[in-house]
C-alpha atoms as a PDB file:
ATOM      1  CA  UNK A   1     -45.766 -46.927   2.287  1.00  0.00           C
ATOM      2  CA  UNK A   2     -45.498 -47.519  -1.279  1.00  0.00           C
ATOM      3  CA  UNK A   3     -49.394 -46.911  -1.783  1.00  0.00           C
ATOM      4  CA  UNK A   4     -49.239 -44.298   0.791  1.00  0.00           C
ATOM      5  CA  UNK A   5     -50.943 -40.698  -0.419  1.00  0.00           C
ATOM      6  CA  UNK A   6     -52.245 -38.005   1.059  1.00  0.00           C
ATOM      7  CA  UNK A   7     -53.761 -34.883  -0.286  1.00  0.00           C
ATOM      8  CA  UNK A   8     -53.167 -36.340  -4.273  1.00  0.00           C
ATOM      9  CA  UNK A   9     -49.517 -36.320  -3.430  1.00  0.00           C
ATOM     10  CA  UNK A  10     -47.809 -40.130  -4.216  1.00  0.00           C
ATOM     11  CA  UNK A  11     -44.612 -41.331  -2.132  1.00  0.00           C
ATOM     12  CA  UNK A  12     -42.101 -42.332  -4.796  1.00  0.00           C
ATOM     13  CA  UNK A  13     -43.666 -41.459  -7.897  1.00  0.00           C
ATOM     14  CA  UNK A  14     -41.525 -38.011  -8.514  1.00  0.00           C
ATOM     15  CA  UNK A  15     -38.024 -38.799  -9.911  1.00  0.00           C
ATOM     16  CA  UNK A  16     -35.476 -36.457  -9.363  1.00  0.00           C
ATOM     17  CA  UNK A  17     -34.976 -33.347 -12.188  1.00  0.00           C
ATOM     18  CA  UNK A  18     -32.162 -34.339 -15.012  1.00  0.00           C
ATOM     19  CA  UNK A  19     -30.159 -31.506 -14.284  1.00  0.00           C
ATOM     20  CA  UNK A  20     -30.100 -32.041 -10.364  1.00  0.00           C
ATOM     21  CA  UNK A  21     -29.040 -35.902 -11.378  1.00  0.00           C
ATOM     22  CA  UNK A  22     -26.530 -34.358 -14.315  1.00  0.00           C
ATOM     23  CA  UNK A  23     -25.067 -32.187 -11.295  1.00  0.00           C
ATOM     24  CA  UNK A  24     -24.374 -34.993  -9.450  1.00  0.00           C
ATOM     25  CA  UNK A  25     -23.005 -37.367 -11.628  1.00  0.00           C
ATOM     26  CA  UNK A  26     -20.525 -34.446 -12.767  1.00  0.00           C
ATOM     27  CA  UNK A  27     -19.314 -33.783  -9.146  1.00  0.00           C
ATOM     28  CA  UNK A  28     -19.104 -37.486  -8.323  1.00  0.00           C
ATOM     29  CA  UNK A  29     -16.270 -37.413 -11.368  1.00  0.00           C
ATOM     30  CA  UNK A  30     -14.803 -34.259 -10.976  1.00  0.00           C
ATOM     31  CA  UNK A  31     -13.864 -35.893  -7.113  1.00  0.00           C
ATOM     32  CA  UNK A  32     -12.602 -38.327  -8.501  1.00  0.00           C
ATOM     33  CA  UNK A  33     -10.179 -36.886 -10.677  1.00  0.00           C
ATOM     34  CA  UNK A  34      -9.373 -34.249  -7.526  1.00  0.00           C
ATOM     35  CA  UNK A  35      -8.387 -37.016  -4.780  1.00  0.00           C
ATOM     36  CA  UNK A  36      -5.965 -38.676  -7.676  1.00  0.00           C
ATOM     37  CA  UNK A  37      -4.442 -34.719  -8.992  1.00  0.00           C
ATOM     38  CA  UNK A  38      -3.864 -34.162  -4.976  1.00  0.00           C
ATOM     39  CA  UNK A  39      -3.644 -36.960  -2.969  1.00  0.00           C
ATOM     40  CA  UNK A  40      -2.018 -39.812  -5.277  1.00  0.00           C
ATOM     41  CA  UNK A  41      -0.232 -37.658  -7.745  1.00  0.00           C
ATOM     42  CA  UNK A  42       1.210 -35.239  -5.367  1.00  0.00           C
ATOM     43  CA  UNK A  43      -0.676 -31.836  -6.338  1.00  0.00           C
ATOM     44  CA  UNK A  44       0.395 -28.964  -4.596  1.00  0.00           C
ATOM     45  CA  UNK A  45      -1.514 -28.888  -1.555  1.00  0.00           C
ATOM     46  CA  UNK A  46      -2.618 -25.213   0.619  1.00  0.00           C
ATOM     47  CA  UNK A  47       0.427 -24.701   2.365  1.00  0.00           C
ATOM     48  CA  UNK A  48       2.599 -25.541  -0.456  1.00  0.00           C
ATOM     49  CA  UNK A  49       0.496 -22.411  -2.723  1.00  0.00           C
ATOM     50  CA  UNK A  50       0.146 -20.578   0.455  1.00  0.00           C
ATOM     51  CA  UNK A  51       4.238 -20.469   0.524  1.00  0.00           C
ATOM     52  CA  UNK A  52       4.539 -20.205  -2.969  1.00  0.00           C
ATOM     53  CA  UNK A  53       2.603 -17.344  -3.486  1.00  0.00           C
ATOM     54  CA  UNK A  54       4.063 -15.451  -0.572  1.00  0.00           C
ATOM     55  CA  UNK A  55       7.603 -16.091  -2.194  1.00  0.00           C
ATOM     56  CA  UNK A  56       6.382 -14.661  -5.570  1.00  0.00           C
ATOM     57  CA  UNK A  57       5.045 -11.824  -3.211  1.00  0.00           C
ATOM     58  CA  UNK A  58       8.205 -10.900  -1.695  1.00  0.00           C
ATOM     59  CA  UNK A  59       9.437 -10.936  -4.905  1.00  0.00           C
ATOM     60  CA  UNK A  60       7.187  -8.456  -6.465  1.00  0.00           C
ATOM     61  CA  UNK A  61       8.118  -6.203  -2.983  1.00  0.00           C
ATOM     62  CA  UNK A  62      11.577  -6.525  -3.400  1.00  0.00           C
ATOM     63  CA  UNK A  63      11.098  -4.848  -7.030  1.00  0.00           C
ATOM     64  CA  UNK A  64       9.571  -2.218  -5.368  1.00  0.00           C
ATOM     65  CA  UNK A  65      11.252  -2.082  -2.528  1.00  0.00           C
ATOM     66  CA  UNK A  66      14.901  -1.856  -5.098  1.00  0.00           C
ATOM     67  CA  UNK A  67      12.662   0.600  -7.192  1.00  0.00           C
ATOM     68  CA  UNK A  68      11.829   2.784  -4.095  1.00  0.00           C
ATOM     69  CA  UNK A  69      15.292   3.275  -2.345  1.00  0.00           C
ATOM     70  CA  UNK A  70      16.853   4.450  -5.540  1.00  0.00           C
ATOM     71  CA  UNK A  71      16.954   8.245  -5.151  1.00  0.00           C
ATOM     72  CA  UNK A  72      17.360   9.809  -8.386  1.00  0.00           C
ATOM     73  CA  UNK A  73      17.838  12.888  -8.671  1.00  0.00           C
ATOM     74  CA  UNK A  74      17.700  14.285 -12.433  1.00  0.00           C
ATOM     75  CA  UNK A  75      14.442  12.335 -12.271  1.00  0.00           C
ATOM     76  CA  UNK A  76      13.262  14.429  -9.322  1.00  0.00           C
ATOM     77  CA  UNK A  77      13.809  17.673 -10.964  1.00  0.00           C
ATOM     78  CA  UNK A  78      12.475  16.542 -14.015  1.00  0.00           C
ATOM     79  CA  UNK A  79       9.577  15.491 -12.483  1.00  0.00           C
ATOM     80  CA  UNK A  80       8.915  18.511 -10.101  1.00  0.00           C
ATOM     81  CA  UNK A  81       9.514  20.764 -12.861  1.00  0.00           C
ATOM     82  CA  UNK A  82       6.207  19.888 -14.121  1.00  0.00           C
ATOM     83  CA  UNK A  83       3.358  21.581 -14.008  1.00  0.00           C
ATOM     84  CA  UNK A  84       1.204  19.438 -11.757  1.00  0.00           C
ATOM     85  CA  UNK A  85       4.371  18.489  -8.974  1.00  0.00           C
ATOM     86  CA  UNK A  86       2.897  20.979  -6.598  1.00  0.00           C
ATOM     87  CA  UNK A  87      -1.056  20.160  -7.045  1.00  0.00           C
ATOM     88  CA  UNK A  88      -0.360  16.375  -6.638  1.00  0.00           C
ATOM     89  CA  UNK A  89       2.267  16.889  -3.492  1.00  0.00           C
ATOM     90  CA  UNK A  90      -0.625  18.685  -1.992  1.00  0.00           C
ATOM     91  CA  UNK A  91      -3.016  16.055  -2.067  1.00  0.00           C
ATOM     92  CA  UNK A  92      -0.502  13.719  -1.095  1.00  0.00           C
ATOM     93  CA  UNK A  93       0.672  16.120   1.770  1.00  0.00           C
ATOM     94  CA  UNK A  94      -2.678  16.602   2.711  1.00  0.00           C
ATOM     95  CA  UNK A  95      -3.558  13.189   2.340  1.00  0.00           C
ATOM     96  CA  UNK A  96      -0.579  11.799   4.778  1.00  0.00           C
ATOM     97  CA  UNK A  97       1.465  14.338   6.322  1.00  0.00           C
ATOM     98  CA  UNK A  98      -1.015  16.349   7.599  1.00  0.00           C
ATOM     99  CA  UNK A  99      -1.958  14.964  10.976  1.00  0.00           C
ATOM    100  CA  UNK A 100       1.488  15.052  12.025  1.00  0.00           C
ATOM    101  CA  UNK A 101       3.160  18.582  10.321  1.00  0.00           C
ATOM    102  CA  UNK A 102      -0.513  20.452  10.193  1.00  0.00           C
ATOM    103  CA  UNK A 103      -2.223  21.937   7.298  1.00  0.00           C
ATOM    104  CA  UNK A 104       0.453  24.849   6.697  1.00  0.00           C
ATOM    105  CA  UNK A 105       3.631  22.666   7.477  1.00  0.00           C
ATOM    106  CA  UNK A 106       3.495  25.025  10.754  1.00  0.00           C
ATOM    107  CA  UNK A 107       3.963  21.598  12.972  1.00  0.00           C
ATOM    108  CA  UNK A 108       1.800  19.763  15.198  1.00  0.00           C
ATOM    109  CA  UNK A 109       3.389  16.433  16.072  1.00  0.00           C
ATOM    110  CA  UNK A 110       5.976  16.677  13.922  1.00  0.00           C
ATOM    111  CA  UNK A 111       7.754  19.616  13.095  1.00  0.00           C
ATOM    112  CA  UNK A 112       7.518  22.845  11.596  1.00  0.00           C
ATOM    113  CA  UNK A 113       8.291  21.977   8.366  1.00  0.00           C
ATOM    114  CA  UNK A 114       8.798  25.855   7.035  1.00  0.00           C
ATOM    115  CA  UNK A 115      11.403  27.273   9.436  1.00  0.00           C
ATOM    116  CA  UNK A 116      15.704  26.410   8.766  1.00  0.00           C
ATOM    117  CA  UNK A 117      15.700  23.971  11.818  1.00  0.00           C
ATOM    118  CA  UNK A 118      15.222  20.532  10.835  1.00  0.00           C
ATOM    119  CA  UNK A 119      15.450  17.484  13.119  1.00  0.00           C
ATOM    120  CA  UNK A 120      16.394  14.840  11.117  1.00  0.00           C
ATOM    121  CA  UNK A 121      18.231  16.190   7.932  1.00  0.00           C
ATOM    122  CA  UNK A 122      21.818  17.812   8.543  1.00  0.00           C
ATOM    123  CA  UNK A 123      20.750  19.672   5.175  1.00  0.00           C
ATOM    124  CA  UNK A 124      18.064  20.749   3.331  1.00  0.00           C
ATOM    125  CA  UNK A 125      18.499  18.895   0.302  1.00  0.00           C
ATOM    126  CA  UNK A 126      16.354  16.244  -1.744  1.00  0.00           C
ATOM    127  CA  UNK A 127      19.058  13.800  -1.120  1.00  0.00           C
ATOM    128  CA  UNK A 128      18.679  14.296   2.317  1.00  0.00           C
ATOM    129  CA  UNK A 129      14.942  14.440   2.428  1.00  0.00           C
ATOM    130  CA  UNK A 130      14.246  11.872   0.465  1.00  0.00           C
ATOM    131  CA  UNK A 131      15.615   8.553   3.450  1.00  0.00           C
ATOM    132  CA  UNK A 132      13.760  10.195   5.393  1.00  0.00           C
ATOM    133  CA  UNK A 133      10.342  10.288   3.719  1.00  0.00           C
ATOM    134  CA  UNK A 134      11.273   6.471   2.704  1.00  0.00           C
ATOM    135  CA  UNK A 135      12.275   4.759   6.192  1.00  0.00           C
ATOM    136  CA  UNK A 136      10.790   7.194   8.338  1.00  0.00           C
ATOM    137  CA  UNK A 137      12.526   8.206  11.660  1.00  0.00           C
ATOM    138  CA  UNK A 138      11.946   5.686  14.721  1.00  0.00           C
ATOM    139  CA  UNK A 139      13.208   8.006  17.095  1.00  0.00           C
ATOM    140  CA  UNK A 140      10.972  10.743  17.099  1.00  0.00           C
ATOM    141  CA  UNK A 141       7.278   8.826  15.118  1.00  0.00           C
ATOM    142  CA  UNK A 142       7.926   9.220  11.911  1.00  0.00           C
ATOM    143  CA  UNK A 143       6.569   6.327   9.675  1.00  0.00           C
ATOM    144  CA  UNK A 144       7.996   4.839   6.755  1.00  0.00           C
ATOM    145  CA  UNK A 145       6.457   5.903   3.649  1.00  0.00           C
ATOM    146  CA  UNK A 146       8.339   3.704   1.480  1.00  0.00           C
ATOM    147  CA  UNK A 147       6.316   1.050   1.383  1.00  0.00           C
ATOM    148  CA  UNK A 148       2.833   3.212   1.245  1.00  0.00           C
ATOM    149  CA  UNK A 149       3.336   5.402  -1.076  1.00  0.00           C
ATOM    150  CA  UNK A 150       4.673   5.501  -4.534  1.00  0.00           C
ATOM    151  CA  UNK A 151       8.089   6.904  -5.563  1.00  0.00           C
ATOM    152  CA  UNK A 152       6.930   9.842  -7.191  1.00  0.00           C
ATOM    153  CA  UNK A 153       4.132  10.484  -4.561  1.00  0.00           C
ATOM    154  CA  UNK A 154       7.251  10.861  -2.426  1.00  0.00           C
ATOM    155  CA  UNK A 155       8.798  13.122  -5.327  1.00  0.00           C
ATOM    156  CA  UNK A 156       5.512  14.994  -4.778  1.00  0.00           C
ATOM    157  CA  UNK A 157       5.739  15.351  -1.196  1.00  0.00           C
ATOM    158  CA  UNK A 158       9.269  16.538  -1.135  1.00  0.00           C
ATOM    159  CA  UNK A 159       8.401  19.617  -3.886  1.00  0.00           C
ATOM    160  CA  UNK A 160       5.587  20.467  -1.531  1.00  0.00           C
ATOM    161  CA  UNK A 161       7.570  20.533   1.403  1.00  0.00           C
ATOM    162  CA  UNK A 162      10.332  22.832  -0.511  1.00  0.00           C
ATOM    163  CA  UNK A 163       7.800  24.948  -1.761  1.00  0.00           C
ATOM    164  CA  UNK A 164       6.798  25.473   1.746  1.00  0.00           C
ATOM    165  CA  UNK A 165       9.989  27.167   2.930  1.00  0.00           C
ATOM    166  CA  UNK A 166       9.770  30.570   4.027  1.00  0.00           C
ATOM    167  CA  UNK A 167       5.616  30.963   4.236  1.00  0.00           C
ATOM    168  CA  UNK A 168       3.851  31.393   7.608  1.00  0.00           C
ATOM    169  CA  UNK A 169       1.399  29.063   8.947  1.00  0.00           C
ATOM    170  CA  UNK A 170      -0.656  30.209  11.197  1.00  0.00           C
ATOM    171  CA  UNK A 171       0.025  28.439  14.141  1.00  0.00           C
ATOM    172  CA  UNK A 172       3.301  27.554  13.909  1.00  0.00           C
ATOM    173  CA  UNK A 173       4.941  25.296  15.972  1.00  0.00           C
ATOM    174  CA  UNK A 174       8.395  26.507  17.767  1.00  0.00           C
ATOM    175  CA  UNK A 175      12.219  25.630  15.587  1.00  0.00           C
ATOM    176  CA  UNK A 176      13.510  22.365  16.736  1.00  0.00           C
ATOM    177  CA  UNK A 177      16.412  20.784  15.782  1.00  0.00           C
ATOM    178  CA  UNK A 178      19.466  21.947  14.398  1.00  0.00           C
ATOM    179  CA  UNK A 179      19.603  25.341  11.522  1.00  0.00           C
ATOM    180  CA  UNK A 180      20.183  23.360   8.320  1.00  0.00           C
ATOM    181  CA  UNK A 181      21.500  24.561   4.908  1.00  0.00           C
ATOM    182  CA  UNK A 182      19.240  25.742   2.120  1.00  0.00           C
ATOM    183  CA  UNK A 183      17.984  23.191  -0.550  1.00  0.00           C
END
């Protein structure tokens, strides 16, 4: 077969490119050095990185988690004193209360969030708004925002809902709950 050609093509007469060979020669080492790192030396193998990085996650939650459940409140009027609280609780309103409370706050799965009867606050306060927002209410559907959304998107959220005390949606879903103090 040696001799063997067809069309002006030769068997064996083409050697391989130098890169392709240069390629090869580099992976050939760089396994070598990979099954001592991992399999002599004792390199940390998937499952050990796989459990290492979900420690270093829960970590990085727990930060958030501590940062989250602290309820300030000179923060929150600091912060909703400014001139954007209302805008941004809107969007964020908007963007995940909505389908539940309805454009207005009127109430559509969840309650009318403008009337003085409130389900799961004894009063209307941020102190007692804010739990609520953060862990959500089993009971009745409400999610847990806490780990969705950011503390001051909460903030945000809360000014909205104050701010939408009093008005009149237009389809407004009937009081339930108990009448609750003002905020």
């Amino acid at each position: 077969m040696i001799d063997h050609s067809y069309d002006g093509i030769h068997e064996l007469n083409h050697p391989l490119p130098s890169w392709w060979m240069w390629t090869w020669s580099a992976t050939i080492l760089y396994s070598i050095f990979y099954f001592i790192f991992y399999h002599m030396v004792g390199g940390p193998n998937l499952t050990q990185e796989f459990e290492k990085d979900m420690i270093r996650l829960n970590e990085i939650k727990a930060i958030a988690a501590a940062d989250v459940s602290n309820f300030d409140i000179e923060h929150y009027n600091t912060w909703k004193k400014t001139n954007d609280s209302l805008k941004i609780g809107k969007e964020v309103y908007e963007e995940n209360c909505i389908s539940c409370h309805a454009e207005a706050g009127g109430g559509d799965i969840g309650p009318n969030l403008t009337d003085a009867y409130w389900i799961n606050v004894k009063e209307r306060t941020a102190t007692a708004l804010f739990p609520v927002i953060r862990d959500g209410v089993e009971d009745n559907g409400m999610p847990a925002w806490g780990e969705i959304i950011s503390k001051e998107e909460m903030y945000a959220a809360m000014a909205y809902i104050v701010s939408l005390k009093g008005t009149t949606p237009p389809e407004a879903k009937e009081a339930q709950g108990e009448k609750v103090e003002e905020f």
